[in-house]
N, C-alpha and C. Protein backbone atom coordinates (compact mmCIF):
# COMPACT_ATOMS: atom_id res chain seq x y z
N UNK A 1 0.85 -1.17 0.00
CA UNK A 1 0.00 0.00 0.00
C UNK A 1 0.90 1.23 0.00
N UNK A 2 0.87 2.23 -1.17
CA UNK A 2 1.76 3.36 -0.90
C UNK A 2 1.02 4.74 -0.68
N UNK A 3 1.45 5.45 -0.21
CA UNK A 3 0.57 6.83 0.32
C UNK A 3 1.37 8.00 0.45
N UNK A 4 0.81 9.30 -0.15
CA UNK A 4 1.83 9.92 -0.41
C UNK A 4 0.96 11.44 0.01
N UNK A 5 2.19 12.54 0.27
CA UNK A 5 1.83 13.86 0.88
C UNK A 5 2.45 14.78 0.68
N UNK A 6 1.75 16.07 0.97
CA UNK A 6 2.53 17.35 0.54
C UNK A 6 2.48 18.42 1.21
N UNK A 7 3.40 19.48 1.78
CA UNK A 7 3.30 20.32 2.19
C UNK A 7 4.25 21.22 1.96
N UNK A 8 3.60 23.16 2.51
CA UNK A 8 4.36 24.15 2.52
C UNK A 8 4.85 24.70 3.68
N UNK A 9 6.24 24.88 4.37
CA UNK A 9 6.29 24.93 5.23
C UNK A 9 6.93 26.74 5.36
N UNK A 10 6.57 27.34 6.00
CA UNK A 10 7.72 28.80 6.08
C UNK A 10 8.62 28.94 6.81
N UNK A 11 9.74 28.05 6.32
CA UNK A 11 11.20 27.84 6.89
C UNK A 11 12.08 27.87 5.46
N UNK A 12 13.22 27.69 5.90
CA UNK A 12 14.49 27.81 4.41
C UNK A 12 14.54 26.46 4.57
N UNK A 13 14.86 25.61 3.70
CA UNK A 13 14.67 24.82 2.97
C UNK A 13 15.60 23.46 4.03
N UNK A 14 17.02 23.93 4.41
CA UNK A 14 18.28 23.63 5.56
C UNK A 14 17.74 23.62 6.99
N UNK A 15 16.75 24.28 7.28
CA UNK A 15 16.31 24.24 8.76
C UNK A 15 15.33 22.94 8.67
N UNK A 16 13.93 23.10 7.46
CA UNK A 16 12.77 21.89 7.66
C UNK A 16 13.63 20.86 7.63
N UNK A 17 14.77 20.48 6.35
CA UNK A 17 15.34 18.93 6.34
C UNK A 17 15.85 18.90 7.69
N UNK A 18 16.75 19.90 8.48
CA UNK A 18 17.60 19.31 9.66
C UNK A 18 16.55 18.47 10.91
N UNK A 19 14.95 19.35 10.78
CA UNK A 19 14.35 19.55 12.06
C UNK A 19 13.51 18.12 11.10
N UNK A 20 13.17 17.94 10.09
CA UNK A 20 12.32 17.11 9.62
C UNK A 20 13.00 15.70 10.36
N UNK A 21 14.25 15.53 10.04
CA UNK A 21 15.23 14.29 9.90
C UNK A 21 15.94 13.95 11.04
N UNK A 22 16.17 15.09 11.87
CA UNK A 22 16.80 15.20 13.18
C UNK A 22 15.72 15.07 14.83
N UNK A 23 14.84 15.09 14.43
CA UNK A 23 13.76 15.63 15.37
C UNK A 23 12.21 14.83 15.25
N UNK A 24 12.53 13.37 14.81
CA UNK A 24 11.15 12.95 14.51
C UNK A 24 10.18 12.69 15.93
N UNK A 25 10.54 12.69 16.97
CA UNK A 25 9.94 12.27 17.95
C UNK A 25 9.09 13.58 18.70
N UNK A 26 9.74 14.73 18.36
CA UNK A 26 9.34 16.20 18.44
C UNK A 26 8.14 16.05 17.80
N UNK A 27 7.88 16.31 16.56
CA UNK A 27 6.90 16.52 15.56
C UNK A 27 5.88 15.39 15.21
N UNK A 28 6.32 14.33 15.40
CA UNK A 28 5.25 13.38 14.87
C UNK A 28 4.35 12.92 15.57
N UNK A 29 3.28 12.74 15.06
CA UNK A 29 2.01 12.21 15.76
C UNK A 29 1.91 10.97 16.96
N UNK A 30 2.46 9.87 15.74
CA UNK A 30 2.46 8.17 16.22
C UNK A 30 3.91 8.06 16.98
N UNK A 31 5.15 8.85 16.67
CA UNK A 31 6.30 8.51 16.81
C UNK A 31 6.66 8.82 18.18
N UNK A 32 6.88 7.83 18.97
CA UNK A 32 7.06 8.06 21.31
C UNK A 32 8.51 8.46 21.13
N UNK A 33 9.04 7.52 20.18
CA UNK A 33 10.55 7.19 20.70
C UNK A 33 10.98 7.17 19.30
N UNK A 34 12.56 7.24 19.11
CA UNK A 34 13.49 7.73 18.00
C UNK A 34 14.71 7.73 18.66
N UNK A 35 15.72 6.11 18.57
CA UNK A 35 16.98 6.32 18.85
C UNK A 35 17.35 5.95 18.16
N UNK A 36 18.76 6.76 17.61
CA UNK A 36 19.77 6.56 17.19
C UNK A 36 20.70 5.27 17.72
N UNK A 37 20.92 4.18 16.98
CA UNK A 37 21.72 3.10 17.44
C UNK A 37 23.14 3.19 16.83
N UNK A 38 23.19 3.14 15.72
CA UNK A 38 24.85 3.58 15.04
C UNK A 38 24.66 4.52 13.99
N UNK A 39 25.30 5.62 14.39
CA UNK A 39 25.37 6.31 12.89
C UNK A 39 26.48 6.36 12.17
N UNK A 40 26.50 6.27 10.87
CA UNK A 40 27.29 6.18 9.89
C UNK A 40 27.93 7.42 9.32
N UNK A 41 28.96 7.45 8.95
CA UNK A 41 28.80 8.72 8.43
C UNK A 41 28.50 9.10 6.92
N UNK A 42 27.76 10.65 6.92
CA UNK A 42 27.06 10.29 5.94
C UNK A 42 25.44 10.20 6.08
N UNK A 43 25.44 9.35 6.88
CA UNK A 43 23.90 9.00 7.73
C UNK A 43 23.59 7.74 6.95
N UNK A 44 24.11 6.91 5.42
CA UNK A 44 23.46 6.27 4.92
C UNK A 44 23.71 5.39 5.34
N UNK A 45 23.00 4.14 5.96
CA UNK A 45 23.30 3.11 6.71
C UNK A 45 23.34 2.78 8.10
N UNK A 46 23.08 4.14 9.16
CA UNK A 46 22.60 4.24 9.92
C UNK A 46 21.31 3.72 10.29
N UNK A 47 21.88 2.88 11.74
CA UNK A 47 20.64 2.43 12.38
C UNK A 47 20.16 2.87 13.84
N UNK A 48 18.88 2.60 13.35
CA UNK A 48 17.68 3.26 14.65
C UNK A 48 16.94 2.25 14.79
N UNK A 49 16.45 2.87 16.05
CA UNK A 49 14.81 2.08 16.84
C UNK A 49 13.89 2.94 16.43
N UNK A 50 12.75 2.37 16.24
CA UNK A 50 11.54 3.86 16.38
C UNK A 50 10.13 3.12 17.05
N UNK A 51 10.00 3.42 18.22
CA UNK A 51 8.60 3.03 19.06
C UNK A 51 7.12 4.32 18.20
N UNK A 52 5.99 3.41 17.88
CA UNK A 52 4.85 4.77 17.76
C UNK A 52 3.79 3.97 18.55
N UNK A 53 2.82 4.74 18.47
CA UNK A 53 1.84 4.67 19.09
C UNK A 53 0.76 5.34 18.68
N UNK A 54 -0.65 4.45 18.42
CA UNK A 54 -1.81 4.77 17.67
C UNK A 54 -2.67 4.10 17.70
N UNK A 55 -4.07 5.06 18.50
CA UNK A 55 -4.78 4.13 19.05
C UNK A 55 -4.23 3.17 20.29
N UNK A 56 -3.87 3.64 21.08
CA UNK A 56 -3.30 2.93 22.05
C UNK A 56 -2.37 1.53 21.87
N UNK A 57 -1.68 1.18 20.45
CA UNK A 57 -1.16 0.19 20.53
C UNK A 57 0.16 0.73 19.61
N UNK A 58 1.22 0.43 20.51
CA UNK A 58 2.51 0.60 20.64
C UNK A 58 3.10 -0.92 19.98
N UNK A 59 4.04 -0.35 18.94
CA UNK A 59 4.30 -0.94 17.59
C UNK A 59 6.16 -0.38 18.21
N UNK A 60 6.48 -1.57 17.85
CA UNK A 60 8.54 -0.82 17.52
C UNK A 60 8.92 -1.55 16.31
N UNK A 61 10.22 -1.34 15.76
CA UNK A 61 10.41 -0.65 14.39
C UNK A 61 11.85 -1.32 14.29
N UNK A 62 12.72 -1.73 13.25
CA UNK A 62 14.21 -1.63 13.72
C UNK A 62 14.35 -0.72 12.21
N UNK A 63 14.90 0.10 12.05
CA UNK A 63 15.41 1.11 10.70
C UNK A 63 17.05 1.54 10.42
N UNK A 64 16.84 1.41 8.80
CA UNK A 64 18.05 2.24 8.68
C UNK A 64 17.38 2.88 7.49
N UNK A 65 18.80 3.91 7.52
CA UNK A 65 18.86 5.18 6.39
C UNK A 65 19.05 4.91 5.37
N UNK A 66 18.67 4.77 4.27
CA UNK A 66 18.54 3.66 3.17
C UNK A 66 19.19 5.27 1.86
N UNK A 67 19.12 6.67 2.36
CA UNK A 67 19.21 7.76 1.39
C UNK A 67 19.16 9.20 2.15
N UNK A 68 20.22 10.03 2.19
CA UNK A 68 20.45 11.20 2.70
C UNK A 68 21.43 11.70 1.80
N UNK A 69 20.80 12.82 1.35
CA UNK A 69 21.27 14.29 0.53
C UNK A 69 20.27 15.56 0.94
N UNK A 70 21.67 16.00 2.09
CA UNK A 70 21.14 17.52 2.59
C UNK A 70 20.52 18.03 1.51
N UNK A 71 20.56 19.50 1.41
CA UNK A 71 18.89 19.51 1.84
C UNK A 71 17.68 18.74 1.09
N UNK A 72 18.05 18.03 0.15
CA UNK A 72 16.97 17.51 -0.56
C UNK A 72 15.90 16.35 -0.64
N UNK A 73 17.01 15.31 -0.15
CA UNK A 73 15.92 13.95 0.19
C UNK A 73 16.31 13.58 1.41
N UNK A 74 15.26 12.50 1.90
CA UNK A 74 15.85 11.25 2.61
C UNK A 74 15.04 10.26 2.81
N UNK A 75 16.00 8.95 2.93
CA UNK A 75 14.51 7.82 3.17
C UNK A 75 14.92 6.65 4.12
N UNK A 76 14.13 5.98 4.29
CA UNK A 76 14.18 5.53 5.58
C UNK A 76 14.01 4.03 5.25
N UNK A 77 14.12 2.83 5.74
CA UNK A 77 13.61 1.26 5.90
C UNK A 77 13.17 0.79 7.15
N UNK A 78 12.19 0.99 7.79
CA UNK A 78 11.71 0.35 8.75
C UNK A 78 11.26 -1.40 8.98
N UNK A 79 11.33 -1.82 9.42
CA UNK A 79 10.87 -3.35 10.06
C UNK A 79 10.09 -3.45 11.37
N UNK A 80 9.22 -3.77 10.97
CA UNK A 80 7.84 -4.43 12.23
C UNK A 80 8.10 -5.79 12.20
N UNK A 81 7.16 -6.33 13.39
CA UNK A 81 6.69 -7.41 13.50
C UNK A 81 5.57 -7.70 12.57
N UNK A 82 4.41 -6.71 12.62
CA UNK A 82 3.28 -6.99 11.17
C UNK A 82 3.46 -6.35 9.67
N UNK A 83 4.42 -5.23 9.76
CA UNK A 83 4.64 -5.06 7.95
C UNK A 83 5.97 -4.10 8.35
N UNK A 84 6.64 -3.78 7.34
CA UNK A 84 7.65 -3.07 6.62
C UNK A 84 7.24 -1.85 6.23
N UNK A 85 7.98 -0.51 6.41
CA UNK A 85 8.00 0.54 5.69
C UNK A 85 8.90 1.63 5.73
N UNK A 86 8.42 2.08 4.05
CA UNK A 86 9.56 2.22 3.39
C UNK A 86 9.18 4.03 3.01
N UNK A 87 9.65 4.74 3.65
CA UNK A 87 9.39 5.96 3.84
C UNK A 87 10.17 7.04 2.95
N UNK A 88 10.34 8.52 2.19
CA UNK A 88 11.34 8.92 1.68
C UNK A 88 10.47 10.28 1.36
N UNK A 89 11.58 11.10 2.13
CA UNK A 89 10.67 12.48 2.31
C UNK A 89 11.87 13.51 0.55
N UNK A 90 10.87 14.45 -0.03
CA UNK A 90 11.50 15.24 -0.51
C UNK A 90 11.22 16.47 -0.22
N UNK A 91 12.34 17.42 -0.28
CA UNK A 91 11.91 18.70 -0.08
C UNK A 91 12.77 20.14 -1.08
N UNK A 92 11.66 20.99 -1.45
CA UNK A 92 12.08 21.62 -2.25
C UNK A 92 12.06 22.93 -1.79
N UNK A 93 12.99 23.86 -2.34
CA UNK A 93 12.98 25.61 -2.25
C UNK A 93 12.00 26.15 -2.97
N UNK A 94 10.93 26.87 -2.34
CA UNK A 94 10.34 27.56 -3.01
C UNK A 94 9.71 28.72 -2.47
N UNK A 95 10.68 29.46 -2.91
CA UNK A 95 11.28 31.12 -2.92
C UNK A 95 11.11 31.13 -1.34
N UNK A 96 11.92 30.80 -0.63
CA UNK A 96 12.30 30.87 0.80
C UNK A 96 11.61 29.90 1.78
N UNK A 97 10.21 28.92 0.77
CA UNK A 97 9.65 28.12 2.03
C UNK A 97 9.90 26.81 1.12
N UNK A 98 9.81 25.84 1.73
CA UNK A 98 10.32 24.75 1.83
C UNK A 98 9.00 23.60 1.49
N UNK A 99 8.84 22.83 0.31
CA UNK A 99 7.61 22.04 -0.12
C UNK A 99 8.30 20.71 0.73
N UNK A 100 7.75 20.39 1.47
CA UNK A 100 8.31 18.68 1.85
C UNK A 100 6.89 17.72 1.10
N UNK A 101 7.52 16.65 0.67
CA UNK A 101 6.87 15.56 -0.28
C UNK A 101 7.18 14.42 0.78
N UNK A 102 6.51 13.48 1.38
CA UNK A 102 6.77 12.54 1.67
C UNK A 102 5.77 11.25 0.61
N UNK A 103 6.62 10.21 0.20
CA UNK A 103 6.15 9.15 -0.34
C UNK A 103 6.10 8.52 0.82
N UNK A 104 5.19 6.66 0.56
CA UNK A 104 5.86 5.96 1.65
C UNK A 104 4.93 4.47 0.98
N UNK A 105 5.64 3.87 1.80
CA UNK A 105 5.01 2.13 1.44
C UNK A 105 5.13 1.08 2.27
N UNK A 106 3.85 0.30 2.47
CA UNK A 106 3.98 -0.45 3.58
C UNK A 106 3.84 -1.64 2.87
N UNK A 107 4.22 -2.61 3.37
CA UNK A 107 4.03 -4.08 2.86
C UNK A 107 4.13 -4.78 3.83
N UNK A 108 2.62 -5.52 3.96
CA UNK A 108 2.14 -6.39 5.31
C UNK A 108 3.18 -8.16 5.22
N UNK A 109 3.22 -8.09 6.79
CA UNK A 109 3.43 -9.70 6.69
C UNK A 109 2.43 -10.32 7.22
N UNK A 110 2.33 -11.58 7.33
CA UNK A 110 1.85 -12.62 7.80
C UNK A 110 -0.68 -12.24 7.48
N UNK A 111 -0.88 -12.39 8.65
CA UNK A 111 -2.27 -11.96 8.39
C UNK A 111 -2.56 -10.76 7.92
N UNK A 112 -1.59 -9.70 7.97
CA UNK A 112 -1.91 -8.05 7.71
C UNK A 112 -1.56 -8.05 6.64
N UNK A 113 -0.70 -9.21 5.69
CA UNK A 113 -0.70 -8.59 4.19
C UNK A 113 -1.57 -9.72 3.90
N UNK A 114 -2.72 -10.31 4.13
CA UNK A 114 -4.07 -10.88 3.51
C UNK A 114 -4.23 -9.35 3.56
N UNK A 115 -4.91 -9.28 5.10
CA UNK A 115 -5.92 -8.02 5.73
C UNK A 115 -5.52 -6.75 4.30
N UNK A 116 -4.28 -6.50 4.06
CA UNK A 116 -3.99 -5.79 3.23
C UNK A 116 -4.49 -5.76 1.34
N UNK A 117 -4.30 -6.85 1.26
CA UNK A 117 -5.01 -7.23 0.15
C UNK A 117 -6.44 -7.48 -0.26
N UNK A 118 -7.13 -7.71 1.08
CA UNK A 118 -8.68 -7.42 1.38
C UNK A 118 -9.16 -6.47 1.21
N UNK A 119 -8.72 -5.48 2.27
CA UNK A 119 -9.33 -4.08 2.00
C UNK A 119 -8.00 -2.62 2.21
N UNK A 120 -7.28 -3.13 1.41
CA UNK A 120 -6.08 -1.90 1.19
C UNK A 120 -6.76 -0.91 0.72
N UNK A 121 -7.35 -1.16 -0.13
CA UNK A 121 -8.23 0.41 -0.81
C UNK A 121 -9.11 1.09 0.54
N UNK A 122 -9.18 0.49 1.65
CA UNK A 122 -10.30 1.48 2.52
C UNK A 122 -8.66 2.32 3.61
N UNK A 123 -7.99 1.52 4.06
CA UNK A 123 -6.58 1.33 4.39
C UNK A 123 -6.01 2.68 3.78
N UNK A 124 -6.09 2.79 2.42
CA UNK A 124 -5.33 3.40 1.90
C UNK A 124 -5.97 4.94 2.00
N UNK A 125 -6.91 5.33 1.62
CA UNK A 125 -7.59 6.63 2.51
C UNK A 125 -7.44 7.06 3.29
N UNK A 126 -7.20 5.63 4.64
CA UNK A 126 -7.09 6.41 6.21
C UNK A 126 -5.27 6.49 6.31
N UNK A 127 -4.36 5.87 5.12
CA UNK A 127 -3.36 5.93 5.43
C UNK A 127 -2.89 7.45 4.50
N UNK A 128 -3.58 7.89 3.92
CA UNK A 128 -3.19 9.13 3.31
C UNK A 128 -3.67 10.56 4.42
N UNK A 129 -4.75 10.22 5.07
CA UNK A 129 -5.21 11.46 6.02
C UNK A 129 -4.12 10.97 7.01
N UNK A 130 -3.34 9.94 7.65
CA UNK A 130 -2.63 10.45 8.52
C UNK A 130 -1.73 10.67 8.28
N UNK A 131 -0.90 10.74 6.76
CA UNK A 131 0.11 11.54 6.07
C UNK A 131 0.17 12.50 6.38
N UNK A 132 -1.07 13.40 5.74
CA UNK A 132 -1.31 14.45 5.66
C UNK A 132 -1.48 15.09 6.88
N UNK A 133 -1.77 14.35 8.24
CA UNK A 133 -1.80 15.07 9.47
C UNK A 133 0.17 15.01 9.88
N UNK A 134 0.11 14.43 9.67
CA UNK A 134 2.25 13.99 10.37
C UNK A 134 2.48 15.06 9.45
N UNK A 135 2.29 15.50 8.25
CA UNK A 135 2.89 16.76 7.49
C UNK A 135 2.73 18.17 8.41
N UNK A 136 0.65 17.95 8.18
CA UNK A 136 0.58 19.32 8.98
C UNK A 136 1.30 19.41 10.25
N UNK A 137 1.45 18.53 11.54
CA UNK A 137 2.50 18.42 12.76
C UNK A 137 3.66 19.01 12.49
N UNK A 138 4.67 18.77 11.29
CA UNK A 138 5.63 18.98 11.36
C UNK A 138 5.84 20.34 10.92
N UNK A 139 4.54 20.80 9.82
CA UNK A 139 4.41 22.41 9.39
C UNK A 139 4.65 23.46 11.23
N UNK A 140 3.48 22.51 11.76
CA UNK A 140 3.43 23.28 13.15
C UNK A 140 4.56 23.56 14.11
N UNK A 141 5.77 22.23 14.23
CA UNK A 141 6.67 21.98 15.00
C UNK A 141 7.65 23.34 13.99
N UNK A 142 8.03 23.17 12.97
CA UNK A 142 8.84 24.15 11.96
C UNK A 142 8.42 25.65 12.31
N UNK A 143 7.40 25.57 12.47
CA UNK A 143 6.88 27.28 12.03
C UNK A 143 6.45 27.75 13.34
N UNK A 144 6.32 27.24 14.40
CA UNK A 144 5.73 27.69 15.42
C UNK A 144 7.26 26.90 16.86
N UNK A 145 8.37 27.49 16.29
CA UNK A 145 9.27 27.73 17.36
C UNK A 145 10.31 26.26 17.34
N UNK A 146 10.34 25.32 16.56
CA UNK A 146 10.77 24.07 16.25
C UNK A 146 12.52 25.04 16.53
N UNK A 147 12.88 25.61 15.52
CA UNK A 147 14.01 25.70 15.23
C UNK A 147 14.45 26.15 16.29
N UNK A 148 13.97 26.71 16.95
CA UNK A 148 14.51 27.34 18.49
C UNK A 148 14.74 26.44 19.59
N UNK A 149 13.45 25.75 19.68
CA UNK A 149 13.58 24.85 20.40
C UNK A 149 14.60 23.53 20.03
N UNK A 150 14.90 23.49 19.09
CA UNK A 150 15.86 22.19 18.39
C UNK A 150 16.82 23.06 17.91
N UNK A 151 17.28 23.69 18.53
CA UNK A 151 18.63 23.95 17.82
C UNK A 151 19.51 23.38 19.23
């Protein structure tokens, strides 16, 4: 199932990627926890934990950095216990504010990729509105004192 989002943020283009990429546990909805386990340098190949939480059920993650080019992309590989995902934010200059694009893709294991193949199309609606809310969060965290507070 892939699901994809867009936003305008009013930051320079170097602050949203640092605070987008540096700071997920700040800004995101589902996301409790965000550690860094080894970083690479570079960042590509770097591995993390990531705990979320939604709907009261707490999900952990093992990830690495699968793509990092300041200011422009980055993407991510996560691993669950019920599916995989495969995340990769872009972000562009435009004329001083910053468009972030996130793609993303999940691919179920075991009963959740039936469940997935059942009704991915209803899935896939509710997985685009909470795109689109983790975008608006991070518009909010950026524009309303993020950089201050995360610097």
């Amino acid at each position: 199932m892939k699901s994809e989002g867009s936003i305008e943020i009013d930051r320079p283009i170097d602050e949203v990627f640092r605070l987008t990429n540096d700071h997920v546990a700040e800004w995101s909805i589902i996301v409790v926890e965000n550690e860094m386990l080894d970083e690479k340098p570079g960042r590509v190949g770097s591995t993390f934990r990531t705990v979320t939480e939604e709907n009261g059920k707490r999900m952990e993650f093992q990830g690495v950095v699968t793509h990092h080019e300041p200011p422009h992309g980055s993407a991510i590989h996560m691993t669950g216990s019920m599916f995989d995902i495969d995340a990769a934010y872009f972000f562009e200059d435009v004329g001083g504010r910053t468009r972030v694009t996130q793609k993303s893709s999940v691919a179920g294991k075991g009963f959740f990729k039936v469940l997935l193949f059942l009704i991915g199309w209803m899935m896939h609606k509710a997985s685009c509105k909470a795109t689109q809310k983790e975008l608006e969060s991070l518009k909010r965290f950026c524009e309303q004192g993020g950089v201050a507070a995360a610097s």
